[in-house]
Structures are given as structure tokens and as C-alpha cells.
PDB file of N, CA and C in Angstrom:
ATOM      1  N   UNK A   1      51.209  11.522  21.155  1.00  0.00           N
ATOM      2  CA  UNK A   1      50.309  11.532  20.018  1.00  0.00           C
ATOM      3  C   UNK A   1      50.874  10.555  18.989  1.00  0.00           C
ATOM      4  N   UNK A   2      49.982   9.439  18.866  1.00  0.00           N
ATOM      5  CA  UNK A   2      50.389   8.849  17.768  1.00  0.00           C
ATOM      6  C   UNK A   2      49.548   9.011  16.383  1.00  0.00           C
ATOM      7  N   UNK A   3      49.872   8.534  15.025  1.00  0.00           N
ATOM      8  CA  UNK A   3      49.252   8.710  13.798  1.00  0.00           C
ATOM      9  C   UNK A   3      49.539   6.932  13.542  1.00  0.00           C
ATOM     10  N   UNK A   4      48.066   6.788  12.914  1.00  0.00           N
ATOM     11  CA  UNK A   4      47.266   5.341  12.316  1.00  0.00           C
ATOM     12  C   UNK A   4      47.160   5.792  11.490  1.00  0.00           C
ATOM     13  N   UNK A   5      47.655   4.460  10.284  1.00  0.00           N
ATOM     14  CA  UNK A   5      48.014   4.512   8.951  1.00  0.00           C
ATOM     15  C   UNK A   5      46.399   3.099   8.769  1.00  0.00           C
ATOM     16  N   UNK A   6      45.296   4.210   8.559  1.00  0.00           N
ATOM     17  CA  UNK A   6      44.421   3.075   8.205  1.00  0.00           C
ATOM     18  C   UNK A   6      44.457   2.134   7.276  1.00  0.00           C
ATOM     19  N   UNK A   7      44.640   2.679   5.859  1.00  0.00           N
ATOM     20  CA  UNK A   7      45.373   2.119   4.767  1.00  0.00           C
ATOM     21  C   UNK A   7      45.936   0.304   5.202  1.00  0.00           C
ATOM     22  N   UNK A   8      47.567   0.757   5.861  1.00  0.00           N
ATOM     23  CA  UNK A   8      48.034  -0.122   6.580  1.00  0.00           C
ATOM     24  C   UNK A   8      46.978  -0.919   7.400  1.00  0.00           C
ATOM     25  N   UNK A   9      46.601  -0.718   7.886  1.00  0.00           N
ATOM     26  CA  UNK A   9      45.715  -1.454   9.370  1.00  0.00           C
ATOM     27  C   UNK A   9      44.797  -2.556   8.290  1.00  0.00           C
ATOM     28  N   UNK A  10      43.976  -1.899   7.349  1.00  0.00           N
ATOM     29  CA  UNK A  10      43.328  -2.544   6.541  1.00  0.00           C
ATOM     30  C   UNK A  10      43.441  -3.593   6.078  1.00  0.00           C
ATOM     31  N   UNK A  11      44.898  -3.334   5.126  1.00  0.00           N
ATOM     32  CA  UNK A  11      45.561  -4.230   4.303  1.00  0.00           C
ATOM     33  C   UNK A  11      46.495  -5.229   4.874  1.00  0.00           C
ATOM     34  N   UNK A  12      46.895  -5.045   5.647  1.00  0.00           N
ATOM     35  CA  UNK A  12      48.023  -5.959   6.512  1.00  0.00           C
ATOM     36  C   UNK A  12      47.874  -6.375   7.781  1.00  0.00           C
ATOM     37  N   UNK A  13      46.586  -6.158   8.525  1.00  0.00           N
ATOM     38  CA  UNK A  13      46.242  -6.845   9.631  1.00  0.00           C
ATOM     39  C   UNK A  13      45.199  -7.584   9.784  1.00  0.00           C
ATOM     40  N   UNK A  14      45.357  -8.645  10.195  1.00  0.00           N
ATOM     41  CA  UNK A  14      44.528  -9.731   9.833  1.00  0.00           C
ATOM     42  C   UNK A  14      42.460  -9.321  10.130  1.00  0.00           C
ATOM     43  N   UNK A  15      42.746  -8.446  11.403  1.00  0.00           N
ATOM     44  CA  UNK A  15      41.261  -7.512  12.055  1.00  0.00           C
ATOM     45  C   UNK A  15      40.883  -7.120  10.351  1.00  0.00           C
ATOM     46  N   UNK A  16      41.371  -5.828   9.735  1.00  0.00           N
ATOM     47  CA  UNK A  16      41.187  -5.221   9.040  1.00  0.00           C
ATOM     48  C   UNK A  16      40.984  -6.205   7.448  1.00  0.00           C
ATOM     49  N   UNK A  17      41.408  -7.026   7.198  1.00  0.00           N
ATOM     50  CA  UNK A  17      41.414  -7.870   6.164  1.00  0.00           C
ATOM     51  C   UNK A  17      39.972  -8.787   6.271  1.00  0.00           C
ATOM     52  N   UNK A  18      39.854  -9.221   7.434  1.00  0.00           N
ATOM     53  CA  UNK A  18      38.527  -9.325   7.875  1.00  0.00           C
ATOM     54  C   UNK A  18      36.805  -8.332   7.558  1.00  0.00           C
ATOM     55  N   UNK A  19      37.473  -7.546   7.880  1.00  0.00           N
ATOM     56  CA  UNK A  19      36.200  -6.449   8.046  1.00  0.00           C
ATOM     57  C   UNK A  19      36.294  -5.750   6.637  1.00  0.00           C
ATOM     58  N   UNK A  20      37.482  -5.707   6.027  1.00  0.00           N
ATOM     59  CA  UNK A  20      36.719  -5.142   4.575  1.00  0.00           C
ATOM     60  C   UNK A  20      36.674  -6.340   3.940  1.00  0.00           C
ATOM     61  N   UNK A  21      36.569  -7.772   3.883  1.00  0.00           N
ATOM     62  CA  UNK A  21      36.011  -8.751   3.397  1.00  0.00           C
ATOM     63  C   UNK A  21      34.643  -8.461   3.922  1.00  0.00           C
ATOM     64  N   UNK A  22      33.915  -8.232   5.025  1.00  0.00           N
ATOM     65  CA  UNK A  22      32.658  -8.068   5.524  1.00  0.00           C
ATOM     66  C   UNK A  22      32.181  -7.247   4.430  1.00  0.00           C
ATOM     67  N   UNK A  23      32.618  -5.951   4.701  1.00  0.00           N
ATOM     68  CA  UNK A  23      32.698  -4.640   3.902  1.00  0.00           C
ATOM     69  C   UNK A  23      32.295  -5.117   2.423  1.00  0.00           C
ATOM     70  N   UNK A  24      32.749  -5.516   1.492  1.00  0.00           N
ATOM     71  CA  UNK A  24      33.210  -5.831   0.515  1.00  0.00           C
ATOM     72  C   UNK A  24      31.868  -7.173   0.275  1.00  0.00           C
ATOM     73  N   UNK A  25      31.573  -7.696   1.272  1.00  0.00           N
ATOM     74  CA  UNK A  25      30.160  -8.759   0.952  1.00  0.00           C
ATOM     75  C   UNK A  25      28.976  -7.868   1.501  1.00  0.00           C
ATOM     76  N   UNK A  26      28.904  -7.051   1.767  1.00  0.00           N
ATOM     77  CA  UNK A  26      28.116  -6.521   1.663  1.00  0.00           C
ATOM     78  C   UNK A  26      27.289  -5.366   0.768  1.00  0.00           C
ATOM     79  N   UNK A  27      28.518  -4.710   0.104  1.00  0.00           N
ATOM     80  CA  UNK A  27      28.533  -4.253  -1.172  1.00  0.00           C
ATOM     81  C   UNK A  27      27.884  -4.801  -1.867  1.00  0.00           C
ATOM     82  N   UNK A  28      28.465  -5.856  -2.045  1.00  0.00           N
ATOM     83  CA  UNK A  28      27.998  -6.694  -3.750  1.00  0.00           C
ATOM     84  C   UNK A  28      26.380  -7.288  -3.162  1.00  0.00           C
ATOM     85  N   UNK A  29      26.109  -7.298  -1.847  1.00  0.00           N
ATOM     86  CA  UNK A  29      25.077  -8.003  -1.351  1.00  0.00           C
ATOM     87  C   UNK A  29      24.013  -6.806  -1.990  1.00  0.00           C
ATOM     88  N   UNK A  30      24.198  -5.783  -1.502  1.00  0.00           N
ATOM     89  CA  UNK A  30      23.357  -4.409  -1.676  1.00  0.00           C
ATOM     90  C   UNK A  30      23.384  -4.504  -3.270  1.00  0.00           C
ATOM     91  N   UNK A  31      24.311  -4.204  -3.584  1.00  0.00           N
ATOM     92  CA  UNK A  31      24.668  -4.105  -5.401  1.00  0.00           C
ATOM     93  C   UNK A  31      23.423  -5.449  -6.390  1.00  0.00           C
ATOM     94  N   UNK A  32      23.984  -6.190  -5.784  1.00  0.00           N
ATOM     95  CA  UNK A  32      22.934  -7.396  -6.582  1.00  0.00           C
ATOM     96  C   UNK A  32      21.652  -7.435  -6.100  1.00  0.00           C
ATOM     97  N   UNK A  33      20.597  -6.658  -4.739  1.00  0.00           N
ATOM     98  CA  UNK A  33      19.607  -6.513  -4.613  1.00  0.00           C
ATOM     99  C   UNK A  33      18.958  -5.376  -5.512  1.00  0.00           C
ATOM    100  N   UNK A  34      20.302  -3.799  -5.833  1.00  0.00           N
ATOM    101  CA  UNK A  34      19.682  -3.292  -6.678  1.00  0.00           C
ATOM    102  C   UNK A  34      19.482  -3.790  -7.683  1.00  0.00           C
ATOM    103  N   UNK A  35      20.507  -3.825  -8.653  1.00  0.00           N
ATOM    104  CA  UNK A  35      20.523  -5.095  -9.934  1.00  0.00           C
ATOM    105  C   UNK A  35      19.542  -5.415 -10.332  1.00  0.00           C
ATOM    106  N   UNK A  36      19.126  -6.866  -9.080  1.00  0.00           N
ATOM    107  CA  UNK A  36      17.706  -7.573  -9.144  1.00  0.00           C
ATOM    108  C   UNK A  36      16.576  -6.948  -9.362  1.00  0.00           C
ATOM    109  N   UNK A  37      16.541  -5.959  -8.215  1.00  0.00           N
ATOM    110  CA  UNK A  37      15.302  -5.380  -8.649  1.00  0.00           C
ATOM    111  C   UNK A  37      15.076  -4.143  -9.866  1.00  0.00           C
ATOM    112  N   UNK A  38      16.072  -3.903 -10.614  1.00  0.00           N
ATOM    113  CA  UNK A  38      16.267  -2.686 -11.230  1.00  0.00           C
ATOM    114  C   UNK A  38      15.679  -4.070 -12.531  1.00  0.00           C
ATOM    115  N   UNK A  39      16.224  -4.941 -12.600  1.00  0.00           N
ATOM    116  CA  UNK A  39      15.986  -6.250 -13.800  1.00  0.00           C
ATOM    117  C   UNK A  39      14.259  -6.931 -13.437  1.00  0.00           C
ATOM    118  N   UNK A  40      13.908  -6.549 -12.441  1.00  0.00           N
ATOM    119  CA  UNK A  40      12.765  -7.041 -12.176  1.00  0.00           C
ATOM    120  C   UNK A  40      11.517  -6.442 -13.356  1.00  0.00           C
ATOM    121  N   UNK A  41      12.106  -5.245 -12.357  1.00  0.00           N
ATOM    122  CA  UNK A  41      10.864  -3.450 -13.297  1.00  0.00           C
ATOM    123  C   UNK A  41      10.991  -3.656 -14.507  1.00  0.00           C
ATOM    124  N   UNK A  42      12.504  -3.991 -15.391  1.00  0.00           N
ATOM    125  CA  UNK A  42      12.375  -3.427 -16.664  1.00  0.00           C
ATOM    126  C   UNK A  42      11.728  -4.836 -17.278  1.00  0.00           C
ATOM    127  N   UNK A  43      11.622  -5.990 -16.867  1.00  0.00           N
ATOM    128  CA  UNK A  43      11.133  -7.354 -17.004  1.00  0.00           C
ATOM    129  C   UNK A  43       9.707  -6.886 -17.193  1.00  0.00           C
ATOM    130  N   UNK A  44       8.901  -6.107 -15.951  1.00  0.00           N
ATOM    131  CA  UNK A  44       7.378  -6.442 -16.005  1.00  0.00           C
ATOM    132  C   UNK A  44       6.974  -4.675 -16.601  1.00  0.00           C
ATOM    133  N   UNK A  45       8.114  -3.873 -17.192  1.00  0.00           N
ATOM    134  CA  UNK A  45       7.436  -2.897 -17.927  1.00  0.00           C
ATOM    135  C   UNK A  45       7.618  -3.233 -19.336  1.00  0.00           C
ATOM    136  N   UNK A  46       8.474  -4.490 -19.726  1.00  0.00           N
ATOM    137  CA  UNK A  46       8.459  -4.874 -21.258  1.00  0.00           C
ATOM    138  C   UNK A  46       7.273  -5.912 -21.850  1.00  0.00           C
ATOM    139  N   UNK A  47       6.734  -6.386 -20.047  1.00  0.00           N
ATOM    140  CA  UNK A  47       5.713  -7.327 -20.325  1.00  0.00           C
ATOM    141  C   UNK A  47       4.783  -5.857 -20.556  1.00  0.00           C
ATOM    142  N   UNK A  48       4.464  -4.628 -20.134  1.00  0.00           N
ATOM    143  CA  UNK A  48       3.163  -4.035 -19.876  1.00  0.00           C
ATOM    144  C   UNK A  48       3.403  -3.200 -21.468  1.00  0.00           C
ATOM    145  N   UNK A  49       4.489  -2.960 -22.189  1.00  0.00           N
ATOM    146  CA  UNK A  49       4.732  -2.430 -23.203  1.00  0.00           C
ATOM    147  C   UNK A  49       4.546  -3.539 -24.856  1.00  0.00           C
ATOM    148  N   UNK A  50       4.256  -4.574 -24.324  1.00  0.00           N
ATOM    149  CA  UNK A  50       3.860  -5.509 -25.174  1.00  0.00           C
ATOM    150  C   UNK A  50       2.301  -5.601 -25.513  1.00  0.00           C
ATOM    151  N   UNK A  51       1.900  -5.223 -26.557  1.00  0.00           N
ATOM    152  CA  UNK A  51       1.042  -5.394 -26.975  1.00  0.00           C
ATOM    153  C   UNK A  51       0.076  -6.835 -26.923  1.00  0.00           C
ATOM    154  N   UNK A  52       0.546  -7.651 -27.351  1.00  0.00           N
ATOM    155  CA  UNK A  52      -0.030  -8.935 -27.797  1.00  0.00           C
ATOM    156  C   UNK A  52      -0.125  -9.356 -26.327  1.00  0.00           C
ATOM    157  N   UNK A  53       1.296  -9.012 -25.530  1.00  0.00           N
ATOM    158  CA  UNK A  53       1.079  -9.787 -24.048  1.00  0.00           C
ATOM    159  C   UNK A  53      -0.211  -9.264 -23.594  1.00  0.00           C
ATOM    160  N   UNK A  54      -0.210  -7.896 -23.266  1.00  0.00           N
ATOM    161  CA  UNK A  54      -0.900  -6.764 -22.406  1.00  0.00           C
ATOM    162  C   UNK A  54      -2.719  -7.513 -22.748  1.00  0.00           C
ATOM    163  N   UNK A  55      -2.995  -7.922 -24.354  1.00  0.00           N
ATOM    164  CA  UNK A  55      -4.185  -8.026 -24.732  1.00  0.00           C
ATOM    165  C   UNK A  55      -4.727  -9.376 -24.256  1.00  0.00           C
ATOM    166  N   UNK A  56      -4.029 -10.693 -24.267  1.00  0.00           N
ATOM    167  CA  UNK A  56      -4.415 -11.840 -23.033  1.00  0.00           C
ATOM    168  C   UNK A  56      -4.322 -11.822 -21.841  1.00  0.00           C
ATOM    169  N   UNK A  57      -4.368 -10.513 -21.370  1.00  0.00           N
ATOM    170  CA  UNK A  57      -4.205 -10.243 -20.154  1.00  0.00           C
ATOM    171  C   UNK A  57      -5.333  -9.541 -19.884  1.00  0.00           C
ATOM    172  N   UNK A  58      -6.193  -9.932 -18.395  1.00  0.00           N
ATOM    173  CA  UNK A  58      -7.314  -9.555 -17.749  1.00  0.00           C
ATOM    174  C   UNK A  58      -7.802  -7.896 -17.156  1.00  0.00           C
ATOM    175  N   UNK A  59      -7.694  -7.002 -17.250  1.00  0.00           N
ATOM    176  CA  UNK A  59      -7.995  -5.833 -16.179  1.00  0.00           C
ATOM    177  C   UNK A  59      -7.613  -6.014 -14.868  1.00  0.00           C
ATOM    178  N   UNK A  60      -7.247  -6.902 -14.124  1.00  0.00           N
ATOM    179  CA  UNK A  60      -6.804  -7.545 -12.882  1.00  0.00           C
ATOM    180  C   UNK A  60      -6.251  -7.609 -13.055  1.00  0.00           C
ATOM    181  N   UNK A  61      -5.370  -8.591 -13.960  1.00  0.00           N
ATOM    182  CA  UNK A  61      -3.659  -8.959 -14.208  1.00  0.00           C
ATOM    183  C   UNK A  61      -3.088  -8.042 -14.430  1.00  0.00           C
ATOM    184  N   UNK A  62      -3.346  -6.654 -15.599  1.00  0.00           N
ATOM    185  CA  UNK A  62      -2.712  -6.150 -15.309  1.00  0.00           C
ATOM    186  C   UNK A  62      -2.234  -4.893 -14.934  1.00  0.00           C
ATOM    187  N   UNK A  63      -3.526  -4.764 -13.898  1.00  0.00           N
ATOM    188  CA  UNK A  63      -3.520  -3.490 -12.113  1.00  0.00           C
ATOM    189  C   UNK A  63      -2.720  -4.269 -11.939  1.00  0.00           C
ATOM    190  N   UNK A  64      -2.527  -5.879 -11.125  1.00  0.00           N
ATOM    191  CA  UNK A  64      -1.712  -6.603 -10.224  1.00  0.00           C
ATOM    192  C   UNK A  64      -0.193  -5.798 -10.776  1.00  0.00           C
ATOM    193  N   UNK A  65      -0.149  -6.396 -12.729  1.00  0.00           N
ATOM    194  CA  UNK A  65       1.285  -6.056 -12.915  1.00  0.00           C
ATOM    195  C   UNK A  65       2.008  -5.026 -12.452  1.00  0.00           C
ATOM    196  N   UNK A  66       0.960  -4.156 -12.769  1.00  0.00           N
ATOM    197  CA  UNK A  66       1.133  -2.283 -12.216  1.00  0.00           C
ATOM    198  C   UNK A  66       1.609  -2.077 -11.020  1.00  0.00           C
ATOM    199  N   UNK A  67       1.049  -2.864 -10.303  1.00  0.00           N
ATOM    200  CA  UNK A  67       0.659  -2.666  -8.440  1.00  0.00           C
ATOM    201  C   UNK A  67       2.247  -3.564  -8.314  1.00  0.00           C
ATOM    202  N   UNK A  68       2.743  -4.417  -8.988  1.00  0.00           N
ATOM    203  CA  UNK A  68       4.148  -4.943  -8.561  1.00  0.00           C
ATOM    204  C   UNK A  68       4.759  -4.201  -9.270  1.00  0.00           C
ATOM    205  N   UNK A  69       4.960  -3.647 -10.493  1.00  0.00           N
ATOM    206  CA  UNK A  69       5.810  -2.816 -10.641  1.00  0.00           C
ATOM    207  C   UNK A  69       6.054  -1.229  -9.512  1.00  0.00           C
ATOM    208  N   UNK A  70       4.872  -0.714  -9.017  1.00  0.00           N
ATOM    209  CA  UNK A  70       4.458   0.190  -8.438  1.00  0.00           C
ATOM    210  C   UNK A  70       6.033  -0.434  -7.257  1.00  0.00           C
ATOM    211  N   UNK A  71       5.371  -1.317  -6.609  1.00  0.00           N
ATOM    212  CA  UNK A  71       6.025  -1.711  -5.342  1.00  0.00           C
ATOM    213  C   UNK A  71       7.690  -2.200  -5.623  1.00  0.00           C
ATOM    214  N   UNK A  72       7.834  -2.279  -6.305  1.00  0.00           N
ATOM    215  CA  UNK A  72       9.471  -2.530  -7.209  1.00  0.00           C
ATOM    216  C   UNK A  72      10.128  -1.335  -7.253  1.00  0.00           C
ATOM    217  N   UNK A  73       9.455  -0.235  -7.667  1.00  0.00           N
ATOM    218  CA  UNK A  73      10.585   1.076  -7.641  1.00  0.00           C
ATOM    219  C   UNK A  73      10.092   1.325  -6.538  1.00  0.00           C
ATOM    220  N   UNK A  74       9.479   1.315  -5.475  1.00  0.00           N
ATOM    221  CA  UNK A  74       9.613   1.758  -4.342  1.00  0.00           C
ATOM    222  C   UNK A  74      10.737   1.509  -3.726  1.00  0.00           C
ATOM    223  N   UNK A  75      10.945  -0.256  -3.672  1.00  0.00           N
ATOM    224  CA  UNK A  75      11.681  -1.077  -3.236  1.00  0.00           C
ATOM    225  C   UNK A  75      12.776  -0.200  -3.088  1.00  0.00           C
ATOM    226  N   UNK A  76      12.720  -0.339  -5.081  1.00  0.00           N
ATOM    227  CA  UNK A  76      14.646   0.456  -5.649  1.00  0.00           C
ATOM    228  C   UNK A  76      14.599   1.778  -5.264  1.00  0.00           C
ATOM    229  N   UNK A  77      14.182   2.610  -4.648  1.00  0.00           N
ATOM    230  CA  UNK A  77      13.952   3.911  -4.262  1.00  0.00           C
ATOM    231  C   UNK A  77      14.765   3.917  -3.068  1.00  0.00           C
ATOM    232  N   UNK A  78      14.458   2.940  -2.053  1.00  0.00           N
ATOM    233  CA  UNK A  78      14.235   2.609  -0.616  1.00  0.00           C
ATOM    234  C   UNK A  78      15.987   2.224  -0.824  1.00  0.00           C
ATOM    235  N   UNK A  79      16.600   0.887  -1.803  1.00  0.00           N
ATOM    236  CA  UNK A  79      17.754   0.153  -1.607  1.00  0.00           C
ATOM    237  C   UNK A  79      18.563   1.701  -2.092  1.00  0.00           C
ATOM    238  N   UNK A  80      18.384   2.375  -3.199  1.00  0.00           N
ATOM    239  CA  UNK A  80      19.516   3.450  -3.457  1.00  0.00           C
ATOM    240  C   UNK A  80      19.517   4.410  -2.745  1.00  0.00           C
ATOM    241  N   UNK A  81      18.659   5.144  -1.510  1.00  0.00           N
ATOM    242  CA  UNK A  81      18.965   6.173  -0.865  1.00  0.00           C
ATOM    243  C   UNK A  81      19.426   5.577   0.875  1.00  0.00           C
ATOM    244  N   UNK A  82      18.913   4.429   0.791  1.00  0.00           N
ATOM    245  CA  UNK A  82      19.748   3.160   2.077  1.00  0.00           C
ATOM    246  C   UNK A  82      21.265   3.086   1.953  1.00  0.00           C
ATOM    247  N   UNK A  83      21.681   2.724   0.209  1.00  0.00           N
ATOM    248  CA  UNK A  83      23.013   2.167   0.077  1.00  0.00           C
ATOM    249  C   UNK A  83      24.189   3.026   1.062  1.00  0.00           C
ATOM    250  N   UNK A  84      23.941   4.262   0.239  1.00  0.00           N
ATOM    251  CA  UNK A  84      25.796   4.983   0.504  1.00  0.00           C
ATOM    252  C   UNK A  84      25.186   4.895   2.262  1.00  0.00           C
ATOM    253  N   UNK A  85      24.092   5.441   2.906  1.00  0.00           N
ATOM    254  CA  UNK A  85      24.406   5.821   4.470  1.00  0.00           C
ATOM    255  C   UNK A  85      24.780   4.601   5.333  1.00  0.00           C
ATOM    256  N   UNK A  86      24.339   3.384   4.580  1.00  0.00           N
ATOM    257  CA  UNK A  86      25.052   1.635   5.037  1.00  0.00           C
ATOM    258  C   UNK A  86      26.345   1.599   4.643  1.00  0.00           C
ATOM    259  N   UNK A  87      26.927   2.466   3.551  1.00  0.00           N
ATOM    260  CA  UNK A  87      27.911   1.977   3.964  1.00  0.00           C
ATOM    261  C   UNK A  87      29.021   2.556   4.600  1.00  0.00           C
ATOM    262  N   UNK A  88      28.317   3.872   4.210  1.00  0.00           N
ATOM    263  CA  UNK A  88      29.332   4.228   5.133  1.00  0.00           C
ATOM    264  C   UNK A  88      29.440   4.450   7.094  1.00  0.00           C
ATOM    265  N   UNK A  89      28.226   4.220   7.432  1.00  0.00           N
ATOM    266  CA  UNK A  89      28.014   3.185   8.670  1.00  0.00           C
ATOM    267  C   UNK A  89      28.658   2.149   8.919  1.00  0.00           C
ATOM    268  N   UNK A  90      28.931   1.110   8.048  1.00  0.00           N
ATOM    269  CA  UNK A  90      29.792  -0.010   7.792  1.00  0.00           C
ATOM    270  C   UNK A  90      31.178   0.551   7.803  1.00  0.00           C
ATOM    271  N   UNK A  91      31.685   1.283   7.904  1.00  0.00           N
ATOM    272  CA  UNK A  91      33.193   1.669   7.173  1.00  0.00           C
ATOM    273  C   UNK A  91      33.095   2.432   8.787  1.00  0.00           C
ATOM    274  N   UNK A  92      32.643   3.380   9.473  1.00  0.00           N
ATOM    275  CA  UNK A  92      32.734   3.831  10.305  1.00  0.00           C
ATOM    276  C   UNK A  92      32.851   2.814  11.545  1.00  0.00           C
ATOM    277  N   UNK A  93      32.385   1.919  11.128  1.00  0.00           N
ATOM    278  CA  UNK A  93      31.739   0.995  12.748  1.00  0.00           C
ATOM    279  C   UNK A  93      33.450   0.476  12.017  1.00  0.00           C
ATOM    280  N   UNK A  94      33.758  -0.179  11.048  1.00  0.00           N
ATOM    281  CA  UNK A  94      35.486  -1.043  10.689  1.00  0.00           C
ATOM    282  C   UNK A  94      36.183  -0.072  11.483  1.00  0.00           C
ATOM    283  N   UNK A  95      36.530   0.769  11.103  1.00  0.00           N
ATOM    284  CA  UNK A  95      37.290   2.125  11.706  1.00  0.00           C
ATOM    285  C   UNK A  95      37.225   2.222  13.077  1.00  0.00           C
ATOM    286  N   UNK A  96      36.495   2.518  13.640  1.00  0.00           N
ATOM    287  CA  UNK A  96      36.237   2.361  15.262  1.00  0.00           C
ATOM    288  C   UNK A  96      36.781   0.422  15.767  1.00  0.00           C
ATOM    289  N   UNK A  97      36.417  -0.176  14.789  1.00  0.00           N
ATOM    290  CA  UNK A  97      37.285  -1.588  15.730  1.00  0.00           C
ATOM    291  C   UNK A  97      38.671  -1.386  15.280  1.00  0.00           C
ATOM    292  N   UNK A  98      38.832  -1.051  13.986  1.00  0.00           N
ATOM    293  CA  UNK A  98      40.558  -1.178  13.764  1.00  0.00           C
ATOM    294  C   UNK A  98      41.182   0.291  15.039  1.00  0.00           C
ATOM    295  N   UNK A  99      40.943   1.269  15.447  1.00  0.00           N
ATOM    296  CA  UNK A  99      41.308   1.573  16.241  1.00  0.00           C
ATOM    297  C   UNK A  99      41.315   1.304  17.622  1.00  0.00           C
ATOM    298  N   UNK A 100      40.621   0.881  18.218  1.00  0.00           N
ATOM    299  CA  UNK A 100      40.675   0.396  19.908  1.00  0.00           C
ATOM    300  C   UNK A 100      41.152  -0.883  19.819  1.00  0.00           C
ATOM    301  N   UNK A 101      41.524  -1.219  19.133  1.00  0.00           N
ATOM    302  CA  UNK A 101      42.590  -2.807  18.842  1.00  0.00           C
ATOM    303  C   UNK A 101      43.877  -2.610  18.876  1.00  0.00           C
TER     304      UNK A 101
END
């Protein structure tokens, strides 16, 4: 019976230094899609909370605005209950290569 010092494996083997660089771009990949779209919504609910905007604006323009904001927190709905089970899928699948190596 042996004991793996993942920690170690991570930090000091070139496999593992690898894969939480993967790890680690993918984070920030996920992170800056929420971001984006979290900056999107509050963008086109300051346009729909504007008065002066809202009033040169058509009955069409702005359902459309609605209908993209609508589809924006879906989006962000979809990326924050995706995130943690990606990653930690991601961290499981690292783990399984740093061991059979």
C-alpha cells in the first residue's frame, strides 16, 4: 500500500503543473463568461431603466431588449449551476491522470 501526496504530484511534477495550468484556464475561461454576461444584463437593464432611452425606443425594440435580456440570465443561470460540476469534473479527470502515471 502506497500513499500519493497529490499536493506534491501537482506542484512538482511536470504532468500535474500542466493540468492545473489547464485547470486554472479554464476557471478564468468560465469566470470571464460569467462576468461578461452578468455585465451584459446590467448594461441592457440600465438601458430599459432609462427613461429618455426607453422613450426613442419602438414597442419592438424594446420586447427585442427584454427578449435579450430574458435570454442573458438564462444564459447566467445555465454558466453558474454548470460552473462548480465542470470543475470539479476537471479536477477529477487531473486526479485520475496524475495517478496511473
Amino acid at each position: 500500500i502506497g500513499i500519493i501526496d497529490l499536493n506534491s504530484c501537482m506542484s512538482e511534477s511536470k504532468l500535474g503543473q500542466a493540468e492545473l495550468e489547464t485547470l486554472q484556464n479554464l476557471n478564468r475561461q468560465m469566470n470571464s463568461l460569467i462576468e461578461d454576461t452578468k455585465k451584459e444584463i446590467q448594461e441592457i437593464a440600465d438601458k430599459l431603466e432609462d427613461a429618455d432611452y426607453v422613450d426613442g425606443l419602438s414597442p419592438q425594440a424594446i420586447a427585442e431588449l427584454n427578449g435579450q435580456k430574458e435570454q442573458l440570465q438564462q444564459n447566467y443561470g445555465q454558466y453558474i449551476s454548470q460552473y462548480r460540476p465542470m470543475m470539479e469534473q476537471a479536477q477529477g479527470q487531473i486526479i485520475q491522470k496524475i495517478v496511473s502515471n
